[in-house]
C-alpha atoms as a PDB file:
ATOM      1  CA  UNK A   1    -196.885 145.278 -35.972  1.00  0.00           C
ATOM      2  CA  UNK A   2    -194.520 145.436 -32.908  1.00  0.00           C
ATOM      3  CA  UNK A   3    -190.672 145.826 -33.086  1.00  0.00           C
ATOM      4  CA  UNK A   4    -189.752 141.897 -32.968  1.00  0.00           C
ATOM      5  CA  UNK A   5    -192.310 141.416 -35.992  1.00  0.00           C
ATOM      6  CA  UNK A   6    -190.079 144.425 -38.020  1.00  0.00           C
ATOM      7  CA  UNK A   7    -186.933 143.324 -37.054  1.00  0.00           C
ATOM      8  CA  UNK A   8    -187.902 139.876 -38.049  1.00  0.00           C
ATOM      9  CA  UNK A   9    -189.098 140.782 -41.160  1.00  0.00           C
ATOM     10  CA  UNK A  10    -185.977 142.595 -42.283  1.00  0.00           C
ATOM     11  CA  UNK A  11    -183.505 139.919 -41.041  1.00  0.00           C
ATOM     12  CA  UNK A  12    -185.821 137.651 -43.868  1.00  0.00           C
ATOM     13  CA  UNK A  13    -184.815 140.321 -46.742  1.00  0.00           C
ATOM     14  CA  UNK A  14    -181.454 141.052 -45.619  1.00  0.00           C
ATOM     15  CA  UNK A  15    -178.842 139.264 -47.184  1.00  0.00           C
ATOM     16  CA  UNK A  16    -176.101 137.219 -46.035  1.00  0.00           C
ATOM     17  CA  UNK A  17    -173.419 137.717 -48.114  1.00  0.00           C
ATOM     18  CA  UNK A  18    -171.756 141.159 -48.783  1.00  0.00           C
ATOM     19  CA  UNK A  19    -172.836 143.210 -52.101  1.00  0.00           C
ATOM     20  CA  UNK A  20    -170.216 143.013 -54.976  1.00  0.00           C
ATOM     21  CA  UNK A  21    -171.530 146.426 -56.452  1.00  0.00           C
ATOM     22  CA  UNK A  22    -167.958 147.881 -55.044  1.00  0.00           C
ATOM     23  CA  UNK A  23    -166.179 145.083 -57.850  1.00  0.00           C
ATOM     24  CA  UNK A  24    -168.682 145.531 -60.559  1.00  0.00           C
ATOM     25  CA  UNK A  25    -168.225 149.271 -60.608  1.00  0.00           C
ATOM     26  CA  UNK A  26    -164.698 148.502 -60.484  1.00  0.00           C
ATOM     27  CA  UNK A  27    -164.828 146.355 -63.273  1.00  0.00           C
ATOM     28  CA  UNK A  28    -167.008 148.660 -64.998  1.00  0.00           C
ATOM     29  CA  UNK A  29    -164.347 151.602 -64.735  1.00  0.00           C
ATOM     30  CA  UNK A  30    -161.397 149.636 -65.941  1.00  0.00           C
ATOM     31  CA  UNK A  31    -162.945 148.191 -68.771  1.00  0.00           C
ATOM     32  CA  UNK A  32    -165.435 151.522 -70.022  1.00  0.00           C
ATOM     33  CA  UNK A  33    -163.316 151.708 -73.487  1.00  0.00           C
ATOM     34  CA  UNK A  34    -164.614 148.051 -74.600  1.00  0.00           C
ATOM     35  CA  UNK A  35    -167.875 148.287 -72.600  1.00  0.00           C
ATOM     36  CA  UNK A  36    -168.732 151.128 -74.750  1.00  0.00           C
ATOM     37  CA  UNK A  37    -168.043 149.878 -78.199  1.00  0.00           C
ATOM     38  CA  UNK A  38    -169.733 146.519 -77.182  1.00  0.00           C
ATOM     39  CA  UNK A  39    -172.598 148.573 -76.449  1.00  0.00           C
ATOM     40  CA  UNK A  40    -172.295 150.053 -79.649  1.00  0.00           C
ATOM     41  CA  UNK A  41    -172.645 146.628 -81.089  1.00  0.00           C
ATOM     42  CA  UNK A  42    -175.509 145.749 -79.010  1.00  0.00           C
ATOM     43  CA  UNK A  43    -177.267 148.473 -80.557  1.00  0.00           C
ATOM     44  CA  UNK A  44    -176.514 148.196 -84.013  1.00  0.00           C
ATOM     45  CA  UNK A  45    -177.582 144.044 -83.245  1.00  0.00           C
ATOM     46  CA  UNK A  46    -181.121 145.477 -81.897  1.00  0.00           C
ATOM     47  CA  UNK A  47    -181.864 147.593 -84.347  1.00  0.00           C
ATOM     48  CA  UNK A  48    -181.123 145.324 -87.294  1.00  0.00           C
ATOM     49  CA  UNK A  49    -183.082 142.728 -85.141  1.00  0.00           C
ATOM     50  CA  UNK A  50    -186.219 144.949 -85.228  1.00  0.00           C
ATOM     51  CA  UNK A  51    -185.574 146.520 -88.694  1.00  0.00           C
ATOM     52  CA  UNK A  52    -186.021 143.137 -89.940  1.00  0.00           C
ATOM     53  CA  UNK A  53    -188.745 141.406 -87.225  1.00  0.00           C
ATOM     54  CA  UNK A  54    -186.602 138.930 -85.824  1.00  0.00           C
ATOM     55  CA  UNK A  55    -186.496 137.970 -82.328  1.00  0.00           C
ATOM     56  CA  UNK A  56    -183.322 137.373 -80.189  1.00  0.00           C
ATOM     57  CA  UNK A  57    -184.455 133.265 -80.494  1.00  0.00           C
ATOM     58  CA  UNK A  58    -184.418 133.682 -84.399  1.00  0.00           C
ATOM     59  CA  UNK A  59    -180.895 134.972 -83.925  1.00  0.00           C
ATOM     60  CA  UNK A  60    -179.868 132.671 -82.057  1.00  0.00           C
ATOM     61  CA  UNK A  61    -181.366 130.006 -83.923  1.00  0.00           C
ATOM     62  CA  UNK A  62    -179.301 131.287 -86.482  1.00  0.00           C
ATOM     63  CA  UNK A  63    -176.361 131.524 -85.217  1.00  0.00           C
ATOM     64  CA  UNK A  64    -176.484 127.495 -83.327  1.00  0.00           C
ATOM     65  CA  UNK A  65    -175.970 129.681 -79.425  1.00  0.00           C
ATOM     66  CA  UNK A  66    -178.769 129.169 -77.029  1.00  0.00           C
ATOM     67  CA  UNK A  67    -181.081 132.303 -76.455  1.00  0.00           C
ATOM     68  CA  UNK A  68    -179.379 133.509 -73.649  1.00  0.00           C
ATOM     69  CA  UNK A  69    -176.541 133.664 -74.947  1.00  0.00           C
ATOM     70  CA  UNK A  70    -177.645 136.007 -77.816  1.00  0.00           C
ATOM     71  CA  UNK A  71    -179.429 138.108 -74.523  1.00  0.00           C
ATOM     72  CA  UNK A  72    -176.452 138.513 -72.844  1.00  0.00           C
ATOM     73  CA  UNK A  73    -174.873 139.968 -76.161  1.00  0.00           C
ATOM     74  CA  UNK A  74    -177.564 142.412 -76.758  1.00  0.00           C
ATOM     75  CA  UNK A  75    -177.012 144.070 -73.463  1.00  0.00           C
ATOM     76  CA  UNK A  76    -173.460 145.444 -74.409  1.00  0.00           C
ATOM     77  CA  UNK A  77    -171.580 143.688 -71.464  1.00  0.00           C
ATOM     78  CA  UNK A  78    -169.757 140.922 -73.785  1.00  0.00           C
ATOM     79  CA  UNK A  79    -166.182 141.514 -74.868  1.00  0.00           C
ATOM     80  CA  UNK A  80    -167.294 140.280 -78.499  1.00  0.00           C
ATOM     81  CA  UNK A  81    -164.499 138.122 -80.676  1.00  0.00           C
ATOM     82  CA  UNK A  82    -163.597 138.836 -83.870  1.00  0.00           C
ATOM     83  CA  UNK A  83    -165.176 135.251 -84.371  1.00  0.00           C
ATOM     84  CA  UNK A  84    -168.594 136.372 -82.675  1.00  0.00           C
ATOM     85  CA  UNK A  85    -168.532 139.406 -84.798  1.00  0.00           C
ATOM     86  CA  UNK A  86    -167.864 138.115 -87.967  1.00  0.00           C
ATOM     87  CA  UNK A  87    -170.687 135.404 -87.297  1.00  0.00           C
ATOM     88  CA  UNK A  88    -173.341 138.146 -86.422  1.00  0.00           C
ATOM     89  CA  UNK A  89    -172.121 139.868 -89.266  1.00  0.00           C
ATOM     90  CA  UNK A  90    -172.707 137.208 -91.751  1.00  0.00           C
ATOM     91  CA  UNK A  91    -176.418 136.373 -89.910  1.00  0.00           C
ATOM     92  CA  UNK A  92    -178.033 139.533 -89.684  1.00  0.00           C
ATOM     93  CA  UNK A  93    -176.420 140.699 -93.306  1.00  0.00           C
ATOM     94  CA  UNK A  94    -174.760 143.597 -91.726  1.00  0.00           C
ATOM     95  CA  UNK A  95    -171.588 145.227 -90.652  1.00  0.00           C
ATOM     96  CA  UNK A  96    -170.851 145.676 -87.479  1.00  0.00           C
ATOM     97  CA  UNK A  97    -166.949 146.480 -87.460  1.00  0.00           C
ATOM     98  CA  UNK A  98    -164.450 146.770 -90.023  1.00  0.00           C
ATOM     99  CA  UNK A  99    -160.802 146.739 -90.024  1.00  0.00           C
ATOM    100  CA  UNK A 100    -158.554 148.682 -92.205  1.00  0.00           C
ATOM    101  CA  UNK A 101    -154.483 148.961 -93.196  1.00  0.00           C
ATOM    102  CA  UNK A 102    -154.385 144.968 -94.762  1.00  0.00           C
ATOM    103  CA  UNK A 103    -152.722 144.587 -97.734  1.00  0.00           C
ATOM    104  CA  UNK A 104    -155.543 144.150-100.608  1.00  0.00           C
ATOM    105  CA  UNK A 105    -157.841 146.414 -98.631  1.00  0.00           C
ATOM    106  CA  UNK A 106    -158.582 150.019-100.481  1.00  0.00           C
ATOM    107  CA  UNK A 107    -157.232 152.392 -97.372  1.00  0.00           C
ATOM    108  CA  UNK A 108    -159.943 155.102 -97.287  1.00  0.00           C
ATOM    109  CA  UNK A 109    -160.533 158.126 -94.914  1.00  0.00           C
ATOM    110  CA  UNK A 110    -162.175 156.497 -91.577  1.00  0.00           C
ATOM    111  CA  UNK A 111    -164.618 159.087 -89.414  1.00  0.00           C
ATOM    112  CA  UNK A 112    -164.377 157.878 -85.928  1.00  0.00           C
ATOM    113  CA  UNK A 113    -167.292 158.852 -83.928  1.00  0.00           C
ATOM    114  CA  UNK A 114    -167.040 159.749 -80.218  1.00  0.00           C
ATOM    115  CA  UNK A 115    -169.895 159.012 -78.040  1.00  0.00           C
ATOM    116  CA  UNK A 116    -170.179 160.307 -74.670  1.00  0.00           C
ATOM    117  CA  UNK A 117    -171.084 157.019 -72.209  1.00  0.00           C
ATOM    118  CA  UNK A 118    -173.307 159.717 -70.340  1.00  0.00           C
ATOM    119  CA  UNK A 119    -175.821 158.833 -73.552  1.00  0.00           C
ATOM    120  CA  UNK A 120    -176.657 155.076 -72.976  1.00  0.00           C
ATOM    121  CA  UNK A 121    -177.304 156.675 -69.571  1.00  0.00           C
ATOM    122  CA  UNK A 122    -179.733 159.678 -69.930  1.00  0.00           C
ATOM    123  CA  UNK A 123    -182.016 160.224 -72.410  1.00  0.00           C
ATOM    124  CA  UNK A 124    -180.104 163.065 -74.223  1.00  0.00           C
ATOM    125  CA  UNK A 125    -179.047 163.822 -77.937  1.00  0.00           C
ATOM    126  CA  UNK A 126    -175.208 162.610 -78.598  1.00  0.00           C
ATOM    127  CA  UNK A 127    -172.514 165.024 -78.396  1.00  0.00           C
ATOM    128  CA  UNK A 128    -170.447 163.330 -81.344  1.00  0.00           C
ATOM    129  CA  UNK A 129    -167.374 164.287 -82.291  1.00  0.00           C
ATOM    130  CA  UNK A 130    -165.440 163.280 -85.474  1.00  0.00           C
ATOM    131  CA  UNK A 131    -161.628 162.358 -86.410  1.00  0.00           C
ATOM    132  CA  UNK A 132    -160.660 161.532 -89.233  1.00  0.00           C
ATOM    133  CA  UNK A 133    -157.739 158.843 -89.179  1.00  0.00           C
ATOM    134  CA  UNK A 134    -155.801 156.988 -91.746  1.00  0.00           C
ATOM    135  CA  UNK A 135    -153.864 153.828 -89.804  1.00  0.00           C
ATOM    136  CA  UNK A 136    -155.024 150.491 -88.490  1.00  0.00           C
ATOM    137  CA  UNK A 137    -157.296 150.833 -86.126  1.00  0.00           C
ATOM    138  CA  UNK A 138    -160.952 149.087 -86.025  1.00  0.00           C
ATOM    139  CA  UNK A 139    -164.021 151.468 -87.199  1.00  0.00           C
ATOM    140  CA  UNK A 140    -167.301 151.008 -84.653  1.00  0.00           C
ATOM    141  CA  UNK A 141    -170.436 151.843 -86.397  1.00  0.00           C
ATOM    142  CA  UNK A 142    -172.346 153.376 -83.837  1.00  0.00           C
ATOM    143  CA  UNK A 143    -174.533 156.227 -84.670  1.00  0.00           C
ATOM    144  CA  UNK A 144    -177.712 158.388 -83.075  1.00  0.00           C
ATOM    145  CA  UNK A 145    -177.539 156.700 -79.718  1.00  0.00           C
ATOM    146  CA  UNK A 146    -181.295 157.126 -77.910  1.00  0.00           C
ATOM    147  CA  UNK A 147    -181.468 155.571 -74.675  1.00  0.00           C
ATOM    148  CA  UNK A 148    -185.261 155.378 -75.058  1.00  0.00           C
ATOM    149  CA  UNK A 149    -183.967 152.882 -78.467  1.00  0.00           C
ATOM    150  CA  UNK A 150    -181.783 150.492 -76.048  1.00  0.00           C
ATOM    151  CA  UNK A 151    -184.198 150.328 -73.130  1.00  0.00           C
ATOM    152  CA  UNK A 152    -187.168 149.573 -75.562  1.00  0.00           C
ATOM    153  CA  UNK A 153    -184.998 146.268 -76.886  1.00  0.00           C
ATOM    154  CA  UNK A 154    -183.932 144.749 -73.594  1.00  0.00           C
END
């Protein structure tokens, strides 16, 4: 191959348009506090998906969204509703979030776990670290992160 047929070749595979990976790391930086309890979700969804053999289409069946909706969901990038939430909830028979301090609600001791980002990233053991809180605040049930769990169910 000469240096026209290389050249040629590359100007075919380059693209046109600048790369937004500058924006979506961005993005990714000033939202990593809901981007990590979404992915929290995400997992918990997964695993209850393959605990009891449904597929991502069953769920979605289920819930009246189109499949790729219900992808989109399970790969922790959706800033979930309390509406979205409490419809997976009631699906998949599961909590996924609870919130605490309403009148009529028993107040009881909540242990907030702390996981590290760096372990949806690596395949390492959590560092988790507990607090425990009485106040309003909105419990995330995310527990014994494994990357090797997360990249199985995508």
């Amino acid at each position: 191959m000469n240096k026209d047929e290389i050249l040629n070749k590359l100007q075919n595979v380059v693209s046109t348009e600048p790369s937004k990976w500058h924006e979506d790391a961005d993005f990714r930086f000033q939202n990593k506090e809901w981007l990590k309890r979404s992915q929290c979700v995400a997992l918990n969804i997964l695993r209850t998906l393959r605990a009891k053999d449904l597929s991502q289409k069953d769920l979605a069946e289920r819930l009246g969204v189109s499949p790729q909706l219900v992808n989109k969901w399970v790969k922790g990038k959706e800033n979930f509703t309390f509406e979205t939430v409490a419809k997976l909830e009631e699906a998949l028979n599961i909590e996924l979030m609870s919130v605490t301090g309403f009148e009529g609600i028993q107040k009881t001791e909540l242990k907030m776990v702390e996981i590290p980002y760096s372990v949806l990233t690596q395949n390492i053991q959590p560092e988790i670290k507990e607090h425990s809180l009485e106040m309003n605040v909105i419990s995330f049930t995310c527990s014994e992160v494994h990357y090797d769990d997360y990249k199985k169910t995508i």
